[in-house]
C-alpha atoms as a PDB file:
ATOM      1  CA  UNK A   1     117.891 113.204 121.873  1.00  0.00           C
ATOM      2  CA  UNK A   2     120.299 113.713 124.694  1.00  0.00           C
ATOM      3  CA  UNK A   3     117.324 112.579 127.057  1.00  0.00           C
ATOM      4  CA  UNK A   4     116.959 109.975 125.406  1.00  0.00           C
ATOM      5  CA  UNK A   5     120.469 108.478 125.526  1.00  0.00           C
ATOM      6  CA  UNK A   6     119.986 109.209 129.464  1.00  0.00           C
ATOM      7  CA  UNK A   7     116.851 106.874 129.488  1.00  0.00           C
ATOM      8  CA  UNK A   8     117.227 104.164 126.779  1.00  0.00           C
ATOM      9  CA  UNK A   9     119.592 101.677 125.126  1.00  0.00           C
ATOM     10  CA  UNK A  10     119.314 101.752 121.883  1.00  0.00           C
ATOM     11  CA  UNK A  11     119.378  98.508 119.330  1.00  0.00           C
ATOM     12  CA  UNK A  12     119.570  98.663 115.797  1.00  0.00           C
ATOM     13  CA  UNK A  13     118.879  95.424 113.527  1.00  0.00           C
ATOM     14  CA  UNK A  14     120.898  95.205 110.278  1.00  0.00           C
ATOM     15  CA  UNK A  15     119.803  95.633 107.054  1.00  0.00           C
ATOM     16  CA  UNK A  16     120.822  94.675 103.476  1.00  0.00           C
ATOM     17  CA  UNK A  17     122.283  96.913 101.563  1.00  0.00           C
ATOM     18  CA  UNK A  18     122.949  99.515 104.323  1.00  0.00           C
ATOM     19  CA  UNK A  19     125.728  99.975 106.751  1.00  0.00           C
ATOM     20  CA  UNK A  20     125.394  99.682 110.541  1.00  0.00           C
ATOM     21  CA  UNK A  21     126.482 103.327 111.209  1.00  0.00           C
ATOM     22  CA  UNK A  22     125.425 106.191 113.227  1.00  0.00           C
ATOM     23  CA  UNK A  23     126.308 109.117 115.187  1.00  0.00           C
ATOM     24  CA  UNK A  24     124.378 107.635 118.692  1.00  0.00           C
ATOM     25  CA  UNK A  25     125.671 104.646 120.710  1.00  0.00           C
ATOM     26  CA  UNK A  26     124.050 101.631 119.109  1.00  0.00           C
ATOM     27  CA  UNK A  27     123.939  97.831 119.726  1.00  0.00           C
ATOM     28  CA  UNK A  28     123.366  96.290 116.382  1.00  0.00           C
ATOM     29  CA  UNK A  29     122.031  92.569 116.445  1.00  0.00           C
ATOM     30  CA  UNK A  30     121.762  90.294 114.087  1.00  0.00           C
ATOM     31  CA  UNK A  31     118.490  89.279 112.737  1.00  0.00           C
ATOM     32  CA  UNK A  32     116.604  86.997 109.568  1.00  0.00           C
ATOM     33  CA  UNK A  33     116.587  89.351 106.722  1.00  0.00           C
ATOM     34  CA  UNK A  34     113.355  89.737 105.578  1.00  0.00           C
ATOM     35  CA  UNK A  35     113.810  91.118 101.884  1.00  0.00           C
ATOM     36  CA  UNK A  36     110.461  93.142 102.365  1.00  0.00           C
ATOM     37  CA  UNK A  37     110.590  96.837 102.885  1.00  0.00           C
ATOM     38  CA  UNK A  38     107.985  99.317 103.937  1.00  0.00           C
ATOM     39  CA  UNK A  39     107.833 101.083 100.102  1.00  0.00           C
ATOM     40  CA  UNK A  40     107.001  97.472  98.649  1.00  0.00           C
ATOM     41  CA  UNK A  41     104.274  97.214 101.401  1.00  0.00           C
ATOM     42  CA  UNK A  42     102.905 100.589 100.294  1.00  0.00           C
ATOM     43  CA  UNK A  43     102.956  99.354  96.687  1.00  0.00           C
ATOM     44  CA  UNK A  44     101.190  96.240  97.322  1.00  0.00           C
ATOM     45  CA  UNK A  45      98.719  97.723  98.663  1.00  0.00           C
ATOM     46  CA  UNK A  46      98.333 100.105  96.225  1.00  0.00           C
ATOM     47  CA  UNK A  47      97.504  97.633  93.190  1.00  0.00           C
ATOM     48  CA  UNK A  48      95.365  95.501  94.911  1.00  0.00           C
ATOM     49  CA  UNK A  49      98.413  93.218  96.058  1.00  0.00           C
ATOM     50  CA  UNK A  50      98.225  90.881  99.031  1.00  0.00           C
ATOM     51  CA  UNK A  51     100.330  91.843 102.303  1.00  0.00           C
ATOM     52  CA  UNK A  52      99.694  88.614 103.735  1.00  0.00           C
ATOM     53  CA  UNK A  53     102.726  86.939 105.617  1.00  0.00           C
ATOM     54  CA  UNK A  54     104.063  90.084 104.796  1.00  0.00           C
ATOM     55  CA  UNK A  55     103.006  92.183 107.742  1.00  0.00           C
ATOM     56  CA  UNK A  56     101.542  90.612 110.745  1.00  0.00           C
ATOM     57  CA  UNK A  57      97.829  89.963 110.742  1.00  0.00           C
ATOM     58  CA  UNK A  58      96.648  92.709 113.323  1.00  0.00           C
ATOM     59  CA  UNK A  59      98.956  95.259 110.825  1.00  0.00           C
ATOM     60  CA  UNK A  60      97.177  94.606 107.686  1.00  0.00           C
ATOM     61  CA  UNK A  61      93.760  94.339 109.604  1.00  0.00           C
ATOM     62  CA  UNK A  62      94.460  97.774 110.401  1.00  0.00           C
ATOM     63  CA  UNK A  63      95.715  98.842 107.263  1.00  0.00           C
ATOM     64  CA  UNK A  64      92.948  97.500 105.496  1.00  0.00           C
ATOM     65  CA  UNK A  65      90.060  99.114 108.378  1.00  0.00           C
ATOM     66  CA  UNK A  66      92.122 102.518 107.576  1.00  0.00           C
ATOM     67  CA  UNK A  67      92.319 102.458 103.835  1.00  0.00           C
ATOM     68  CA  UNK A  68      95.851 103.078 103.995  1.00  0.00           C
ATOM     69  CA  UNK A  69      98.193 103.432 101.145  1.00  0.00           C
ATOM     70  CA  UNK A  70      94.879 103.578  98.514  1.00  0.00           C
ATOM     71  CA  UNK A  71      95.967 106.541  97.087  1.00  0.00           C
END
């Protein structure tokens, strides 16, 4: 990690629900909460769901070409 702090800048969006905290020097920005997250995507998926608008298109292309989350 301590390369990485040499090397990058890291930014951190905020989410709902979770504080902006952690240990490394962070920018957090301000962004349109999307009230998605990555479980619900998973779960979607798994019943048969539609992801559309949900994920961009070239994501759930290759979700779909993968089989991902079937099981």
């Amino acid at each position: 990690m301590d390369k990485l702090l040499k090397l990058v800048h890291f930014v951190g969006v905020k989410r709902r629900g979770f504080a902006p905290a952690s240990p490394y020097p962070i920018t957090w920005v301000d962004a349109p909460l999307i009230d998605v997250s990555s479980s619900e995507i998973r779960t979607r998926v798994q019943t048969g769901q539609s992801i559309r608008y949900l994920v961009p298109d070239c994501v759930r292309a290759y979700i779909e070409k993968e089989g991902l989350y079937r099981e």
